[in-house]
Protein backbone atom coordinates (compact mmCIF):
# COMPACT_ATOMS: atom_id res chain seq x y z
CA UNK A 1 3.09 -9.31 -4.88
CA UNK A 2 0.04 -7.56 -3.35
CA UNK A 3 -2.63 -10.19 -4.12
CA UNK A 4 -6.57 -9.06 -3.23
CA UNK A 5 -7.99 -12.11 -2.44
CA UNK A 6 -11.70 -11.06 -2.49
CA UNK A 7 -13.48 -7.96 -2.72
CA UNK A 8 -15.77 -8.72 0.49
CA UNK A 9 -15.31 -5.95 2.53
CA UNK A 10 -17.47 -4.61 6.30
CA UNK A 11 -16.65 -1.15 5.49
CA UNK A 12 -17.48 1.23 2.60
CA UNK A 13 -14.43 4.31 2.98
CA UNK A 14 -15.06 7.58 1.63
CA UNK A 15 -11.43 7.38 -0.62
CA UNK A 16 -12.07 3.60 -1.19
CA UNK A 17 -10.41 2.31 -4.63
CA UNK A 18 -13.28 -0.27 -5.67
CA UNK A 19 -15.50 0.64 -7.77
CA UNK A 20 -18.53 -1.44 -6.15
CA UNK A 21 -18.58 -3.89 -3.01
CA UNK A 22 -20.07 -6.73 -5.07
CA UNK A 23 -18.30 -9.25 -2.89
CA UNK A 24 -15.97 -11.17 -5.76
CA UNK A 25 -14.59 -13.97 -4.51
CA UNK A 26 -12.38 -16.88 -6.64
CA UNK A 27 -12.52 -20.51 -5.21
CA UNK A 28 -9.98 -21.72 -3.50
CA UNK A 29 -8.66 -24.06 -6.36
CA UNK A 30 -8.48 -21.06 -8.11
CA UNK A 31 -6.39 -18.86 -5.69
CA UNK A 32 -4.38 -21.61 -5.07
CA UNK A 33 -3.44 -21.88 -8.97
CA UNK A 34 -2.48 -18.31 -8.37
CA UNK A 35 -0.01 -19.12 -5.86
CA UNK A 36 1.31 -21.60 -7.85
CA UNK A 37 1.89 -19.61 -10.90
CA UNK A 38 3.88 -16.88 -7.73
CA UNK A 39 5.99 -19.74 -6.66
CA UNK A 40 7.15 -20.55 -10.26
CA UNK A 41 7.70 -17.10 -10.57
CA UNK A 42 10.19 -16.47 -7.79
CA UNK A 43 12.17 -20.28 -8.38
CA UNK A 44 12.56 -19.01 -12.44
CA UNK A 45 13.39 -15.82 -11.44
CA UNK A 46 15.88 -17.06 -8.32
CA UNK A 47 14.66 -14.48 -6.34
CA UNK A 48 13.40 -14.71 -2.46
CA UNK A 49 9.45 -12.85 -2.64
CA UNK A 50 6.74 -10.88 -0.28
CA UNK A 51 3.25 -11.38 -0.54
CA UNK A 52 0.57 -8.59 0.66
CA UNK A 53 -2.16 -9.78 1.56
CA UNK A 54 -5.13 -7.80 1.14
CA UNK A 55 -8.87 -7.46 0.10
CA UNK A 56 -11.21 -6.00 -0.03
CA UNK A 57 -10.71 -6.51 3.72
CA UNK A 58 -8.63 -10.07 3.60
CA UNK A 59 -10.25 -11.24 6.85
CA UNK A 60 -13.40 -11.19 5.00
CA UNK A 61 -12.63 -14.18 3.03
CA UNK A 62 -13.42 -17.65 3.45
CA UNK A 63 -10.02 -18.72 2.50
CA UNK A 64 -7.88 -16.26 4.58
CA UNK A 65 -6.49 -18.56 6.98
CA UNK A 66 -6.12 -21.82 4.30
CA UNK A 67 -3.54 -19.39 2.67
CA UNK A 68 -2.13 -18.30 5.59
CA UNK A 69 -1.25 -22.44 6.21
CA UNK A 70 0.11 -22.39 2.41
CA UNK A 71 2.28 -19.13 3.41
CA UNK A 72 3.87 -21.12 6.73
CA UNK A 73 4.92 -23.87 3.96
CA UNK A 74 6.79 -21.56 2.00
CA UNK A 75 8.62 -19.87 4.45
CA UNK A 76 11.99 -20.26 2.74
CA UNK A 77 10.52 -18.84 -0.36
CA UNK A 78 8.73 -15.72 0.34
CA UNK A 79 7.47 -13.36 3.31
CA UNK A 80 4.09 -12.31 3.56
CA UNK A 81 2.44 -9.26 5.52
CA UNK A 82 -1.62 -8.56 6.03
CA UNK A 83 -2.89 -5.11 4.93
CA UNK A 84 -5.97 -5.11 7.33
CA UNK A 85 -8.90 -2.04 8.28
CA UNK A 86 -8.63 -3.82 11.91
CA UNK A 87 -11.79 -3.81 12.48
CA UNK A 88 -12.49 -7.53 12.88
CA UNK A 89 -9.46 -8.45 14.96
CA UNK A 90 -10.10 -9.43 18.50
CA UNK A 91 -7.40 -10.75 20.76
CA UNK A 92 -7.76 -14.67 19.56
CA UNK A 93 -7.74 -12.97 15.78
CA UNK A 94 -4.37 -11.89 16.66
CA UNK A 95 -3.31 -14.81 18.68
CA UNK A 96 -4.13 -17.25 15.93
CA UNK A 97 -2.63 -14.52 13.09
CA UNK A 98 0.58 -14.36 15.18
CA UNK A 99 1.16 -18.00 14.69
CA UNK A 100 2.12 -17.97 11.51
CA UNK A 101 4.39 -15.63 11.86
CA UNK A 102 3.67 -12.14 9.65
CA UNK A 103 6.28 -9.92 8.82
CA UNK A 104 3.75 -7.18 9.92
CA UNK A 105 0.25 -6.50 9.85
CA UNK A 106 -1.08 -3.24 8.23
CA UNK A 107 -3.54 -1.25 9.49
CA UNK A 108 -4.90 1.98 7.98
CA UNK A 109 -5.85 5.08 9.47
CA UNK A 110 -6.83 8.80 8.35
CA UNK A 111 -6.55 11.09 10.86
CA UNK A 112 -8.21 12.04 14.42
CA UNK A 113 -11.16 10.35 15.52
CA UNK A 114 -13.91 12.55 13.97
CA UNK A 115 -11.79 12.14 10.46
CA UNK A 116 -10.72 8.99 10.73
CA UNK A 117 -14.45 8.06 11.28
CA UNK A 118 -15.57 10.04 8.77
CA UNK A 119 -13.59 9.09 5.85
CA UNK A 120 -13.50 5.14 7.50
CA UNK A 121 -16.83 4.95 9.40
CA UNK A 122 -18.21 5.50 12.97
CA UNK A 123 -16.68 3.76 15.64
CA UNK A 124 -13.71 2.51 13.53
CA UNK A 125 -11.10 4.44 14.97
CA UNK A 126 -11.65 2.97 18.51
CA UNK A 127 -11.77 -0.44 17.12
CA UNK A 128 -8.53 -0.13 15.44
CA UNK A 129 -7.01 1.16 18.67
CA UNK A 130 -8.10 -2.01 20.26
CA UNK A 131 -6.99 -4.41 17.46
CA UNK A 132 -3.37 -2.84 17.24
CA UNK A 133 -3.14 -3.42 21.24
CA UNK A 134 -4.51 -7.27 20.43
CA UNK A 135 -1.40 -7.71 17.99
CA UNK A 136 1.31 -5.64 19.86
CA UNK A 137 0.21 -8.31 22.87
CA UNK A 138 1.06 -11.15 20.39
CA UNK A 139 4.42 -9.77 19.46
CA UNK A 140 3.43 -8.82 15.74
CA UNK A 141 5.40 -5.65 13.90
CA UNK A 142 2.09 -3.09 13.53
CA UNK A 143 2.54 -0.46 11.20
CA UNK A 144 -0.07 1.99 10.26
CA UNK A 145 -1.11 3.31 6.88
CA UNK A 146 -2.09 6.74 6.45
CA UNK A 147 -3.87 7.87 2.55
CA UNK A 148 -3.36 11.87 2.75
CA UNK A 149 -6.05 13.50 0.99
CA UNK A 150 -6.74 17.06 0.85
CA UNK A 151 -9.40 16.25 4.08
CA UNK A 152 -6.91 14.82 6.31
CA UNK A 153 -3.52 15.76 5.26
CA UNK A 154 -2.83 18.13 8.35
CA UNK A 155 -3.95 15.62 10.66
CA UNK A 156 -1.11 13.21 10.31
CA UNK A 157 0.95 14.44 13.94
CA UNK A 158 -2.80 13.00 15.25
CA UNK A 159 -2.19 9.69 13.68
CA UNK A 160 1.25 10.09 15.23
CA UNK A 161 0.05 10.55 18.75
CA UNK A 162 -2.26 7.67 18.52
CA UNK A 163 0.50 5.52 17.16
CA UNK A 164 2.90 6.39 20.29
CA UNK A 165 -0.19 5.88 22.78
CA UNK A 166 -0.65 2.50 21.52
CA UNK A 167 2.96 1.46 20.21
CA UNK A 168 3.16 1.05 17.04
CA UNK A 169 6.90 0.01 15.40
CA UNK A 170 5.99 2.39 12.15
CA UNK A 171 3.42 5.00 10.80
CA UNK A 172 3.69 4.99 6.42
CA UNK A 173 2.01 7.77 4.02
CA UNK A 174 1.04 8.40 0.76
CA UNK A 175 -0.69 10.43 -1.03
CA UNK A 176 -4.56 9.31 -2.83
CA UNK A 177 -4.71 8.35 -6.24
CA UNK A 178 -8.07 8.87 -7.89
CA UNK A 179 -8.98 5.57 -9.96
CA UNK A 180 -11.94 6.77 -12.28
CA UNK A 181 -14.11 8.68 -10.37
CA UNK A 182 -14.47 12.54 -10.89
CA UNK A 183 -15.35 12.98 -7.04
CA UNK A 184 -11.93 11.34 -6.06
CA UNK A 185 -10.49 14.00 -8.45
CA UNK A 186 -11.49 16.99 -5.52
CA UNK A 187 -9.54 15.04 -2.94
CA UNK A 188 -6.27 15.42 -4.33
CA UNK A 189 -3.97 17.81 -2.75
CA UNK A 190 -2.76 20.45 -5.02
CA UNK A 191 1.24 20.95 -5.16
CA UNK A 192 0.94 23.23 -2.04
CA UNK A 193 -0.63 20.99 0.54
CA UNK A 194 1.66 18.29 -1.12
CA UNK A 195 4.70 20.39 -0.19
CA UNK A 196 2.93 21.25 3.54
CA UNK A 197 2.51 17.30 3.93
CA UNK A 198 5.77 16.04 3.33
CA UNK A 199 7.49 19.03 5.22
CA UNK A 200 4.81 18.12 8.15
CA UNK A 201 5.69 14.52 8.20
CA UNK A 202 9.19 15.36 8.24
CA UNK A 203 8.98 17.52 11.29
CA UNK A 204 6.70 14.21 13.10
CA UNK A 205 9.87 12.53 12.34
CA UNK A 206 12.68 14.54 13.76
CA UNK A 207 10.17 14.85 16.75
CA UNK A 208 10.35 11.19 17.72
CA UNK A 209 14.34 10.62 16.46
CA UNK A 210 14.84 13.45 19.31
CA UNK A 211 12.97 11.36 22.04
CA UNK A 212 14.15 8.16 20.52
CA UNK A 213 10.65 7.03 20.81
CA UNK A 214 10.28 3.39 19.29
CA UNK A 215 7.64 4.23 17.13
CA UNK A 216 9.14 4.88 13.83
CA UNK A 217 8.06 7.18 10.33
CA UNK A 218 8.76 5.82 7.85
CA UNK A 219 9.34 8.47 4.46
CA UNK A 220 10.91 6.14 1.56
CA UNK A 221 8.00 6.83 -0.76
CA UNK A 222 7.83 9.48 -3.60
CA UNK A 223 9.04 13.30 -3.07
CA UNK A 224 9.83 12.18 0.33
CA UNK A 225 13.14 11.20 0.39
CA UNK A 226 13.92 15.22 -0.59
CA UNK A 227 13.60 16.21 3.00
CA UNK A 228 15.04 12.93 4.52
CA UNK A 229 18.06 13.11 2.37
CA UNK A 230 17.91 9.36 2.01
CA UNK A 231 18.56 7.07 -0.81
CA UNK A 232 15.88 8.54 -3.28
CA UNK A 233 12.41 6.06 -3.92
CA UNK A 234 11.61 4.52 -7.50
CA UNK A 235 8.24 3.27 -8.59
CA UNK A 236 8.68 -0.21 -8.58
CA UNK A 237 5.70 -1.49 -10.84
CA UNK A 238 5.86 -3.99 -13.08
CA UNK A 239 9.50 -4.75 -11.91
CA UNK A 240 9.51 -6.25 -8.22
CA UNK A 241 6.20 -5.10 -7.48
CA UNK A 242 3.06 -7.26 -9.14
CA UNK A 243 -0.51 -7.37 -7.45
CA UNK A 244 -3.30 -9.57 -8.53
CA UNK A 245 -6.89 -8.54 -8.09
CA UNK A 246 -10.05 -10.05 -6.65
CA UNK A 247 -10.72 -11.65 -10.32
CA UNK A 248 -6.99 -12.69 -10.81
CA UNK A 249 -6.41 -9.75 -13.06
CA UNK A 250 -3.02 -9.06 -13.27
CA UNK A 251 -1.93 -5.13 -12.97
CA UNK A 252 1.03 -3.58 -12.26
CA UNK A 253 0.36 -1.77 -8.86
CA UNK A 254 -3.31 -1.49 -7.53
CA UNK A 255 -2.80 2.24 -8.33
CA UNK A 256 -1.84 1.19 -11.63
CA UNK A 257 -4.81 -0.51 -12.73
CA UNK A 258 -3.86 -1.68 -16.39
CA UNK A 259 -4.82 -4.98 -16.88
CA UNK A 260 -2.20 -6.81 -18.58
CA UNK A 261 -3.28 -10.71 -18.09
CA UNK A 262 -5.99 -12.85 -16.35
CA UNK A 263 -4.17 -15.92 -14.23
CA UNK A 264 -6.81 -17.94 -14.39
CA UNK A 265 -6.28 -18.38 -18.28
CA UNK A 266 -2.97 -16.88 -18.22
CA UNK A 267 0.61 -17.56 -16.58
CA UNK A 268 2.17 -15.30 -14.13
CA UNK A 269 5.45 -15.79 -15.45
CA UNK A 270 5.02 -15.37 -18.93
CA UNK A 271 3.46 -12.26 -18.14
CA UNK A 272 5.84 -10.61 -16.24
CA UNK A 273 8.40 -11.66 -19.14
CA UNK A 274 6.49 -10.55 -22.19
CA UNK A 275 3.58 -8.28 -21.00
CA UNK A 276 4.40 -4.64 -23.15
CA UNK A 277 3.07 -2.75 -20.07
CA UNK A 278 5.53 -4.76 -17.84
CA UNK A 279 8.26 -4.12 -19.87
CA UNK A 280 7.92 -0.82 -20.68
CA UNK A 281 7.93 -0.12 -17.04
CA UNK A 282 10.81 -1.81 -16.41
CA UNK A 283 12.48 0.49 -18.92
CA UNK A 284 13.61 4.23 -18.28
CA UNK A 285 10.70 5.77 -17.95
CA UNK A 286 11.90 9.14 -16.84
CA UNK A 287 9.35 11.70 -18.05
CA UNK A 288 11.19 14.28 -20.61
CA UNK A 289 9.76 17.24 -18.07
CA UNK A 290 12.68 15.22 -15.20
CA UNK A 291 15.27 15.59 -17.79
CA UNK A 292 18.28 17.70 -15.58
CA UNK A 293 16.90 17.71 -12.31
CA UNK A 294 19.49 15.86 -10.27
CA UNK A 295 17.22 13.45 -8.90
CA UNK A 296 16.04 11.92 -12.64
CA UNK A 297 18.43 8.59 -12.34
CA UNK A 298 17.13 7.13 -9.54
CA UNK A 299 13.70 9.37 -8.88
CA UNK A 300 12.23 8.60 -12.54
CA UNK A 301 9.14 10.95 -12.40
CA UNK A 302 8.05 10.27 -8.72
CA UNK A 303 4.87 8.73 -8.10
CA UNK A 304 3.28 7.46 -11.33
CA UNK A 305 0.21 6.30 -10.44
CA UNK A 306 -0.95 9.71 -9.74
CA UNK A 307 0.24 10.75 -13.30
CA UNK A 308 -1.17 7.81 -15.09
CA UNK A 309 -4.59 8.75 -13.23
CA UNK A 310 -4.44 12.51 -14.09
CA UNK A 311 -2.84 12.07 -17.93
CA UNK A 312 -3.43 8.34 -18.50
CA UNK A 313 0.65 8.27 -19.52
CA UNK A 314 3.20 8.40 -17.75
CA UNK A 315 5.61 11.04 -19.57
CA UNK A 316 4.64 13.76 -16.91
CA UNK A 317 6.91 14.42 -13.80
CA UNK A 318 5.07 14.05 -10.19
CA UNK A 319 2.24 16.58 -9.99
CA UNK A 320 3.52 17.24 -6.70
CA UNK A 321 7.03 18.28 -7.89
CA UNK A 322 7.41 21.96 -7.63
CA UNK A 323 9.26 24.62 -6.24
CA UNK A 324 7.11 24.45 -2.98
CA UNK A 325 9.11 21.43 -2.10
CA UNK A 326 12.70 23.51 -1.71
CA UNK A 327 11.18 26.76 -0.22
């Protein structure tokens, strides 16, 4: 579950999914129903969870830490990870973080400095360069989150360096997915650049296997797994992946936003069991354009919140699925 616990955030980012900043924020009663309904979920279920935490920017929120104590109860029951811009976490932020044990922290970046800062804001990328060397002091897993967009997407062996200088455990990429706004439309990259990217991140990767540098890449997302040869990536939505927004709307993926249930009148559960949209996606839904390629079984179309943003269905293959891919 990626659950948004507030939409409060200290930064405004160029590619930023909300729509506004008006700071939402449920009561802590209500989040805590939330968690409730997630907990019933896993123990019907029988399954062992993971819990994203997130905003917004989660630190933001005036209950961040009484969920984190909630979190250190259930230990047994679920994992939980904090997707964080790092830009409010000093050393005792990280100290206090680290006791409750995270699976990792999160924290995104977009390229060099003068990118990064333009797309995140000035002076951000030499904050997060401090708050990653606050948590690698405390022992916590860092891994970094880069959003390739047509601006930055040949800056990612940047993102690499700074993740070596300041030792990271693993550097994650995907590409944007424009929720609504025309704008966002101009900062997808076309198949080309998509084909560039991948091959680039690829080559970042052999690099460091070939110095056996600690700092892993990670490439089990869509289209990826082509040049790792690895076990190929599925979209997960609606199946083990659920994330619950700032107003307890309950979507699919965050880049899926359609709305199936509100938990604050609604049960988790019963949602996830009977929702259409849930189901469906927990179907086949290989797109008739996959139909032959030897990748359909396990690939299913790629990355479908890009083709539910472009088409608003999903029966399209991956935009970024072309010939430029095996050239």
């Amino acid at each position: 579950m990626q659950w948004h616990i507030g939409e409060a955030c200290n930064l405004k980012c160029l590619h930023c999914y909300q729509e506004s900043h008006t700071p939402i924020q449920l009561e802590y009663d209500q989040l805590l129903s939330i968690l409730n309904q997630y907990r019933q979920l896993l123990k019907k279920l029988d399954v062992k969870g993971h819990i994203n935490l997130t905003g917004g920017e989660p630190l933001c929120s005036p209950h961040f830490y009484k969920l984190l104590e909630e979190f250190k109860k259930d230990s047994d029951l679920y994992s939980f990870s904090i997707l964080t811009n790092g830009t409010l976490i000093t050393p005792e932020v990280a100290e206090k973080i680290s006791s409750y044990n995270p699976e990792y922290v999160q924290v995104s970046l977009e390229g060099g400095k003068r990118t990064n800062d333009y797309i995140r804001g000035k002076g951000v990328y030499k904050k997060v360069g401090k708050a990653i060397d606050s948590l690698k002091k405390f022992g916590i897993f860092v891994s970094i989150s880069f959003t390739a967009t047509k601006i930055n997407c040949k800056e990612f062996p940047k993102v690499v360096k700074f993740a070596k200088k300041h030792k990271v455990d693993n550097v994650w990429s995907d590409r944007f997915i424009p929720l609504g706004d025309e704008k966002d439309v101009e900062l997808i990259m076309d198949s080309k650049e998509t084909a560039a990217y991948l091959k680039l991140m690829q080559a970042e990767r052999f690099k460091l296997m070939q110095k056996h540098s600690k700092t892993r890449i990670s490439m089990y997302r869509a289209l990826q797994f082509i040049f790792t040869n690895d076990y190929p990536y599925q979209c997960t939505a609606g199946d083990s992946l659920l994330t619950v927004m700032e107003n307890g709307d309950l979507v699919p993926c965050r880049r899926m936003p359609i709305v199936v249930g509100n938990l604050l009148s609604e049960d988790m559960y019963e949602l996830y069991m009977n929702s259409p949209t849930l189901k469906m996606l927990r179907e086949d839904t290989t797109p008739e354009d996959c139909k032959g390629c030897e990748h359909e079984t396990f690939c299913k179309g790629g990355l479908k919140c890009l083709t539910y943003a472009l088409y608003k269905d999903l029966n399209h293959k991956d935009v970024g699925c072309t010939d430029a891919l095996y050239e």
